[in-house]
C-alpha atoms as a PDB file:
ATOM      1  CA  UNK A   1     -38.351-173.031 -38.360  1.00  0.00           C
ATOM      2  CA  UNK A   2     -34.508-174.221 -38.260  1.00  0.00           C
ATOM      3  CA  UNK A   3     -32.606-173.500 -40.239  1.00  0.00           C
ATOM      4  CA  UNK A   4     -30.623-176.309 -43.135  1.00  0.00           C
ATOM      5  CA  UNK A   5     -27.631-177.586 -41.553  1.00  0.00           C
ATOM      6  CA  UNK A   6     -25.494-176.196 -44.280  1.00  0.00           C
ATOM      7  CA  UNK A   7     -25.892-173.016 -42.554  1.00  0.00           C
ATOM      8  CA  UNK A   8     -24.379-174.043 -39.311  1.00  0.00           C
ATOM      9  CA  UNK A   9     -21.080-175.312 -41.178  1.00  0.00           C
ATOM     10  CA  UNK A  10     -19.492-172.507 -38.553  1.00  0.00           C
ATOM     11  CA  UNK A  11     -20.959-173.870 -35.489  1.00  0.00           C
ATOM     12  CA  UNK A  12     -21.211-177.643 -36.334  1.00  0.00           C
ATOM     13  CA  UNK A  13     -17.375-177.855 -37.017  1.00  0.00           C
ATOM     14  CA  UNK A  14     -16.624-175.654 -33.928  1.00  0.00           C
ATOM     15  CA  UNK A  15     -18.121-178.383 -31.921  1.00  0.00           C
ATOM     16  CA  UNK A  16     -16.768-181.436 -33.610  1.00  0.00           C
ATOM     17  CA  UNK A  17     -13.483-179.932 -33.499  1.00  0.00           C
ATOM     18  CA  UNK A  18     -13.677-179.343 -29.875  1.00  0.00           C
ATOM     19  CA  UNK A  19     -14.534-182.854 -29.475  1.00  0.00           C
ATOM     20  CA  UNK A  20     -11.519-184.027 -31.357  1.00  0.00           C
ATOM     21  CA  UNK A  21      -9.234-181.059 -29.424  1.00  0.00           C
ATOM     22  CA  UNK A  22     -10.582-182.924 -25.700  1.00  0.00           C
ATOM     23  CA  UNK A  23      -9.813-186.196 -26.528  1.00  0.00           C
ATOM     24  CA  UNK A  24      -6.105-185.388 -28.073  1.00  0.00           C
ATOM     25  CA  UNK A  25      -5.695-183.057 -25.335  1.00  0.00           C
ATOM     26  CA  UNK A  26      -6.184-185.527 -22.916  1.00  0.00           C
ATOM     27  CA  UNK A  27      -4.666-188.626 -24.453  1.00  0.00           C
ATOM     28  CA  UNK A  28      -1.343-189.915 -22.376  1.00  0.00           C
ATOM     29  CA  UNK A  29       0.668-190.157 -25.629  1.00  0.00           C
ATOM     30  CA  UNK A  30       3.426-188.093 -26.586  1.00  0.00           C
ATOM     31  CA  UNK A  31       2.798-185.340 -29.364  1.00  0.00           C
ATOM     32  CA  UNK A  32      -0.988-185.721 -29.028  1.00  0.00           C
ATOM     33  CA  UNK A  33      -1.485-182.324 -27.822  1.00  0.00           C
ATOM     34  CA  UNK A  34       0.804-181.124 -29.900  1.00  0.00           C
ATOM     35  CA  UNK A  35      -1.315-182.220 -32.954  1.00  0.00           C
ATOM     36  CA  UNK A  36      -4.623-181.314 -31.598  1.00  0.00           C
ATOM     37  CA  UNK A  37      -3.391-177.321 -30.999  1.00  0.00           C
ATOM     38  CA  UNK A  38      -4.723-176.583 -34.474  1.00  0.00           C
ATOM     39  CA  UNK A  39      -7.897-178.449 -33.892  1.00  0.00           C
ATOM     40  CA  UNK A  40      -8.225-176.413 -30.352  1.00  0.00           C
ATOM     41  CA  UNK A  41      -7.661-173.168 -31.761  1.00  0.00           C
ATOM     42  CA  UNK A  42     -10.210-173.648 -34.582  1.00  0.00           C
ATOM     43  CA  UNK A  43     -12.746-174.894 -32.275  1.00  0.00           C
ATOM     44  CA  UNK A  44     -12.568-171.441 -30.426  1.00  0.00           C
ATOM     45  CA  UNK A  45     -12.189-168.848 -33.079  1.00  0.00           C
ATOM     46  CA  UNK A  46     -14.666-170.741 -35.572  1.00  0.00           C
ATOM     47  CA  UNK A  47     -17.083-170.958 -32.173  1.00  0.00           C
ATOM     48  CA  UNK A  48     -16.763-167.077 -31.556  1.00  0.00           C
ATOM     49  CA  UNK A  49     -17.538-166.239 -35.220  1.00  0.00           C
ATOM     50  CA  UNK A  50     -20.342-168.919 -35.490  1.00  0.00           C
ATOM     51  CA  UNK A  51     -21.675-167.831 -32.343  1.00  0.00           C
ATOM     52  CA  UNK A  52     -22.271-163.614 -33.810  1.00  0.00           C
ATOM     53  CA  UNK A  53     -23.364-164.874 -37.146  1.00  0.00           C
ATOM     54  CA  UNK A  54     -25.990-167.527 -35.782  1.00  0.00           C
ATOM     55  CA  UNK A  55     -26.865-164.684 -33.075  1.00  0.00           C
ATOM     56  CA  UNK A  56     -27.133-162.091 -35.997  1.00  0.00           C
ATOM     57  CA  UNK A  57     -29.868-164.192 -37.929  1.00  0.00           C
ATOM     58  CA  UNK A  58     -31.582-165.375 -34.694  1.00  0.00           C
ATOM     59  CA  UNK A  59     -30.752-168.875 -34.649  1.00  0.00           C
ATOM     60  CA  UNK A  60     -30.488-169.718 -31.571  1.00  0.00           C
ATOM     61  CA  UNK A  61     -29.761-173.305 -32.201  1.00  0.00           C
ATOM     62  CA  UNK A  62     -26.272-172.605 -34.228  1.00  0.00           C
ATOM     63  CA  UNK A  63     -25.276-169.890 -31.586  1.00  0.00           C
ATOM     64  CA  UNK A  64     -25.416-172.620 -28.537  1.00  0.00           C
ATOM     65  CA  UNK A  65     -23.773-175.061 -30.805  1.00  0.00           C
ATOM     66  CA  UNK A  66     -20.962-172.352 -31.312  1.00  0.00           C
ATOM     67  CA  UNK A  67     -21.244-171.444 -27.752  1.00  0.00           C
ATOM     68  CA  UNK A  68     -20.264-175.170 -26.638  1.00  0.00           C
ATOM     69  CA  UNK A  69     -17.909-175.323 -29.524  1.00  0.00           C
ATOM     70  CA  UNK A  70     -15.728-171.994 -28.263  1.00  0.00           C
ATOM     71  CA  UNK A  71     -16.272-173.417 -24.883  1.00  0.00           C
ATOM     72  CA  UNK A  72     -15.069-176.810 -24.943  1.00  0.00           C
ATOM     73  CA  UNK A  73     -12.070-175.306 -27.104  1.00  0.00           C
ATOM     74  CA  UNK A  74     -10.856-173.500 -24.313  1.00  0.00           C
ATOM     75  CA  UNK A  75     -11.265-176.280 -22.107  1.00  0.00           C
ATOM     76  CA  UNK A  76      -9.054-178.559 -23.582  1.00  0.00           C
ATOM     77  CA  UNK A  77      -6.675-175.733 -23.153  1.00  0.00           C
ATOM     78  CA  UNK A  78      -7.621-175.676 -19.807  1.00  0.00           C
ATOM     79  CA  UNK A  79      -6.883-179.748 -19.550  1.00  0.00           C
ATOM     80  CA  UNK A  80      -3.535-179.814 -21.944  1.00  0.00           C
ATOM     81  CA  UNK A  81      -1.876-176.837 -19.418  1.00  0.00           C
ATOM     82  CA  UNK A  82      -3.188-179.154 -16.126  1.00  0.00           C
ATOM     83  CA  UNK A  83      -1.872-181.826 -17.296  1.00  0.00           C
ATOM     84  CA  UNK A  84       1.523-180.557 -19.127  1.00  0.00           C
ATOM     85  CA  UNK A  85       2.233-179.005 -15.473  1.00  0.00           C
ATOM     86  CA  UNK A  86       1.856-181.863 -13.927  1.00  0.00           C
ATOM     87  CA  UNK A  87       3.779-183.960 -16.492  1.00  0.00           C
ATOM     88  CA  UNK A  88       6.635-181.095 -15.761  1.00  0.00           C
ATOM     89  CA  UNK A  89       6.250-181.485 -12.191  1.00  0.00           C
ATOM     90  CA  UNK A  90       6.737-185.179 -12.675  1.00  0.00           C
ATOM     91  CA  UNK A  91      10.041-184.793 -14.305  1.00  0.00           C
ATOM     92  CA  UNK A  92      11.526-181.700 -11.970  1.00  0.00           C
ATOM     93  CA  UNK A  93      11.323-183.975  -9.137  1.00  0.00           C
ATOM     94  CA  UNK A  94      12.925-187.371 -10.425  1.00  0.00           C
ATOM     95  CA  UNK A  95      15.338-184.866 -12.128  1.00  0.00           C
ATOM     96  CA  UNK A  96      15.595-183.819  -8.229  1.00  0.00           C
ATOM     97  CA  UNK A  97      15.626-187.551  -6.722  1.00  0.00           C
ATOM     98  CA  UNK A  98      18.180-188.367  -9.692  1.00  0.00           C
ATOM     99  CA  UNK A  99      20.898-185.425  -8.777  1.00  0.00           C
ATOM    100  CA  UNK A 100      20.699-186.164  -4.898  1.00  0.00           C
ATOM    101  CA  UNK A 101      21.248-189.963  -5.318  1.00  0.00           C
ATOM    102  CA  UNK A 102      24.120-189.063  -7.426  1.00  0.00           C
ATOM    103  CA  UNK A 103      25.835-186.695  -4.969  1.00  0.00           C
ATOM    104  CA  UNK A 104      24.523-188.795  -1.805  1.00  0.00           C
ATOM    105  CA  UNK A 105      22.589-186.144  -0.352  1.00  0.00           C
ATOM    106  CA  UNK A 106      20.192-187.090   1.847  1.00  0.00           C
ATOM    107  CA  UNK A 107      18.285-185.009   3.973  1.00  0.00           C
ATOM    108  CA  UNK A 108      16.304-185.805   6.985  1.00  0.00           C
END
């Protein structure tokens, strides 16, 4: 028998605000990530304590829901750091490109 939905609030919002924490993680637009932090670090904690109450009352359902939900949280964490290091390595090296062109440095 599953249980009524209202008793998955935990793991249902985990997961839809993992969704939401992916796609503003990833989004090339300034301040997006930014914004979706709170979102991200909902989705995780609400996903861990979803997961031991569904567990507790053995549904099984709720706890993979708040399984995917902690899971996906810390894999837009996982994409936001990939992509802010790459974003930084971006800028180091014009930074780089910029201060030899202005000294006339060039090495062969």
């Amino acid at each position: 028998m599953t249980e009524p939905i209202q008793r998955r609030t935990w793991a249902n919002s985990s997961l839809a605000a993992a969704f939401l924490w992916l796609v503003l993680a990833a989004l090339p637009v300034p301040g997006t990530t930014l914004l979706g932090l709170p979102f991200g670090f909902y989705a995780v904690l609400a996903g861990i304590f979803g997961h031991f109450e569904r567990r507790a009352v053995g549904d099984r359902v709720g706890a993979r829901r708040a399984r995917w939900g902690a899971g996906l949280g810390c894999l837009g964490f996982v994409v936001a750091f990939t992509l802010d290091i790459v974003v930084a390595g971006a800028i180091v090296a014009a930074v780089v490109a910029g201060v030899r062109a202005l000294l006339g440095v060039h090495l062969r």
